[in-house]
Protein backbone atom coordinates (compact mmCIF):
# COMPACT_ATOMS: atom_id res chain seq x y z
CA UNK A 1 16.41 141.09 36.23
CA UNK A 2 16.28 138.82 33.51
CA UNK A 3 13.57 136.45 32.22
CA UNK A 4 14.41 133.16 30.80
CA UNK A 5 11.89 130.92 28.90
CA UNK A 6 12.32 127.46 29.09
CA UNK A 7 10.34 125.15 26.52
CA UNK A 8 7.58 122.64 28.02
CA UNK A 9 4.48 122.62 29.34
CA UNK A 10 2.96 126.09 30.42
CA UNK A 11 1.33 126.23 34.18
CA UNK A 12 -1.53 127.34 32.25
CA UNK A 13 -2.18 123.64 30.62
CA UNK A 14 -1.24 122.26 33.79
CA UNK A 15 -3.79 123.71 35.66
CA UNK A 16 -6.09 123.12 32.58
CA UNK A 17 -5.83 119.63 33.02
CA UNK A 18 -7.70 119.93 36.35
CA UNK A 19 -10.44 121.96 35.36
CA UNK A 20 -11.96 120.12 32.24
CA UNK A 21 -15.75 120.09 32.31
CA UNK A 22 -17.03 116.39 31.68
CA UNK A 23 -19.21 115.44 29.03
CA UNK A 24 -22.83 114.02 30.00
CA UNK A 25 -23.60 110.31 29.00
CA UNK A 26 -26.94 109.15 30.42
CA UNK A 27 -26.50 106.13 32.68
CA UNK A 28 -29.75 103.66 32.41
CA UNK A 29 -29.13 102.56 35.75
CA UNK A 30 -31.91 103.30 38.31
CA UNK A 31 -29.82 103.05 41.30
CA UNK A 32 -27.05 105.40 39.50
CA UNK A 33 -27.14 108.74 41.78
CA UNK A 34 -25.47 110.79 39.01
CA UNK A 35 -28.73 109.46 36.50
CA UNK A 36 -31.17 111.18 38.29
CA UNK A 37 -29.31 114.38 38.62
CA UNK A 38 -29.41 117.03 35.52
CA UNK A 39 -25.78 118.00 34.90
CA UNK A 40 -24.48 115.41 36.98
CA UNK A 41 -21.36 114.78 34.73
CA UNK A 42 -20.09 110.94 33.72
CA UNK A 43 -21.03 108.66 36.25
CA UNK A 44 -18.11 105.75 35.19
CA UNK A 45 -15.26 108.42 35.54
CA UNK A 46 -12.88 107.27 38.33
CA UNK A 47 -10.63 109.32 40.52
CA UNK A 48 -13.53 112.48 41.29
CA UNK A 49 -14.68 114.88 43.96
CA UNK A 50 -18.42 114.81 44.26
CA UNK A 51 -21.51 116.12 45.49
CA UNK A 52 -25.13 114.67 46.49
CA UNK A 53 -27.52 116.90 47.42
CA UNK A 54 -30.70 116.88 49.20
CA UNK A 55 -33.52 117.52 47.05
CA UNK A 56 -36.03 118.98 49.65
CA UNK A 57 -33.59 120.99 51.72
CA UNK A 58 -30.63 121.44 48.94
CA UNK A 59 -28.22 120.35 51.99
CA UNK A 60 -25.11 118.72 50.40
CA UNK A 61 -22.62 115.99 51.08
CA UNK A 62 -19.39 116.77 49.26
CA UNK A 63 -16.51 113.46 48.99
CA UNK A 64 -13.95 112.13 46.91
CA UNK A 65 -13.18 108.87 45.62
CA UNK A 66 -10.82 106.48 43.54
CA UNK A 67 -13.28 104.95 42.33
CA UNK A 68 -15.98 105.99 39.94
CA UNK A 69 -19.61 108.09 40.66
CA UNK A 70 -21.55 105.01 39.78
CA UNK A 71 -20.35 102.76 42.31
CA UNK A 72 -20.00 105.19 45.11
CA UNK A 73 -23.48 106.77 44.58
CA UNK A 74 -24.61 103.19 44.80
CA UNK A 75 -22.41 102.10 47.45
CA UNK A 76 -24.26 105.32 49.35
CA UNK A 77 -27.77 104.14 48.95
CA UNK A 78 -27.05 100.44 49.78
CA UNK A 79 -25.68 102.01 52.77
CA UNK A 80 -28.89 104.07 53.97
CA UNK A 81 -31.02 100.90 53.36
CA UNK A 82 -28.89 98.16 54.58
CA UNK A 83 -29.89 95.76 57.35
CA UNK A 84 -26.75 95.87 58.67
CA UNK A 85 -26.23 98.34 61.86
CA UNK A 86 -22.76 99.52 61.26
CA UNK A 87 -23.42 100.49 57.57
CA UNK A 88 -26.37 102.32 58.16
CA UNK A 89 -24.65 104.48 61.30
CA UNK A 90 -22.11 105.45 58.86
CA UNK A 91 -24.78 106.17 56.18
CA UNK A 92 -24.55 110.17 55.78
CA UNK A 93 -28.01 109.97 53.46
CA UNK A 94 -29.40 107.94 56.33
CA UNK A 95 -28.40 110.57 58.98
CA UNK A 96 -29.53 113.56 56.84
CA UNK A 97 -33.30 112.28 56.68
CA UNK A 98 -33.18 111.59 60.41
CA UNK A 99 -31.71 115.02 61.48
CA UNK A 100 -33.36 117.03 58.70
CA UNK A 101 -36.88 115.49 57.93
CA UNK A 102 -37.67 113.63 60.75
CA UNK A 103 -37.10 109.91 59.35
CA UNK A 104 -38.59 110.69 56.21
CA UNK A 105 -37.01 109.30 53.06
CA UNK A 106 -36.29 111.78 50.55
CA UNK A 107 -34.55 112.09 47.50
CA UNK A 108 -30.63 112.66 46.71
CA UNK A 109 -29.08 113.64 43.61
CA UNK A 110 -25.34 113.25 42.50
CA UNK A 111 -22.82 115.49 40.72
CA UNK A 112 -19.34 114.79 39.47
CA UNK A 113 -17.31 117.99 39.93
CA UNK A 114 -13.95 117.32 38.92
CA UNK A 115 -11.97 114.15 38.21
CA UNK A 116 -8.21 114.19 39.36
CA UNK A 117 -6.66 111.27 37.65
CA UNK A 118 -3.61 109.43 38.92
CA UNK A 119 -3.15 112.86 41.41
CA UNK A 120 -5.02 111.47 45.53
CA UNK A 121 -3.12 114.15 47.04
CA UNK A 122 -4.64 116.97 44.71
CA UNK A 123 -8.17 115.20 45.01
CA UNK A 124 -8.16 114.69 48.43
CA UNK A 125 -7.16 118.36 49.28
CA UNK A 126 -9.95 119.33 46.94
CA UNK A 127 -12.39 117.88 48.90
CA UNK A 128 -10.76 119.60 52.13
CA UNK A 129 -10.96 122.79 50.47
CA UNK A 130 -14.57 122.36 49.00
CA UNK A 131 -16.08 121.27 52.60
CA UNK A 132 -14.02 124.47 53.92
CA UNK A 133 -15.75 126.84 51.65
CA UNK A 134 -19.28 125.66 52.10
CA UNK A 135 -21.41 127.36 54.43
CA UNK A 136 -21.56 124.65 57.46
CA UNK A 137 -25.27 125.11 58.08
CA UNK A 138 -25.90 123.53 54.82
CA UNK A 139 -23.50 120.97 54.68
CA UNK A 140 -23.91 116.99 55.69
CA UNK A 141 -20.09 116.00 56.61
CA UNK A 142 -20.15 116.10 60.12
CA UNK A 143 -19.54 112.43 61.02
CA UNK A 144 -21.09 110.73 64.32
């Protein structure tokens, strides 16, 4: 047998490039999900895999997104309070405080956990995997 090394990029720095830890910047934003949440990541990086998590129960909601964690968190929220039926049946934060604490409204944090940029495929299956791995008592992806 015979090895041959052939110049480029190492599998190493490829995987690397998937497993950088993002730097905090505070978002002033009151709405911003990722704000409230302590190690939450940068909430205006696009193309991520998140988290939000219940803050009474620590029951999570794991997703992925094109866009970035500002938007969706907020897009989330506007959901669970909207006037509008259809949004708030799809609203998983909505759901959660039904099932969970009877109606009550409770707090949700946010968390960035890895950005896949200009890679869907890789992000998407991360999310697959993630909601896979998590024990499905404590997990808020079922969908109605």
């Amino acid at each position: 047998m015979k090895i041959v090394e052939k110049p480029g990029r190492k599998f190493s720095e490829v995987l690397k490039k998937y497993t950088r830890k993002e730097k905090r910047e505070s978002c002033a934003d009151p709405k911003c999900l990722v704000g409230k949440s302590e190690n939450g990541g940068n909430c205006r990086t696009n193309e991520i895999t998140y988290e939000i998590e219940c803050k009474e129960c620590k029951n999570k909601y794991l997703g992925e997104t094109s866009r970035n964690a500002h938007a969706r968190g907020i897009e989330h929220v506007e959901d669970s309070e909207s006037n509008n039926e259809e949004k708030r049946e799809k609203s998983v934060m909505l759901r959660h405080s039904e099932e969970k604490h009877d109606g009550k409204k409770v707090e949700f944090t946010m968390k960035v956990l890895k950005k896949y940029q200009h890679d869907p495929l890789a992000r998407q299956c991360a999310e697959a995997v993630l909601i896979k791995n998590i024990d499905p008592s404590r997990i808020n992806n079922n969908k109605k």
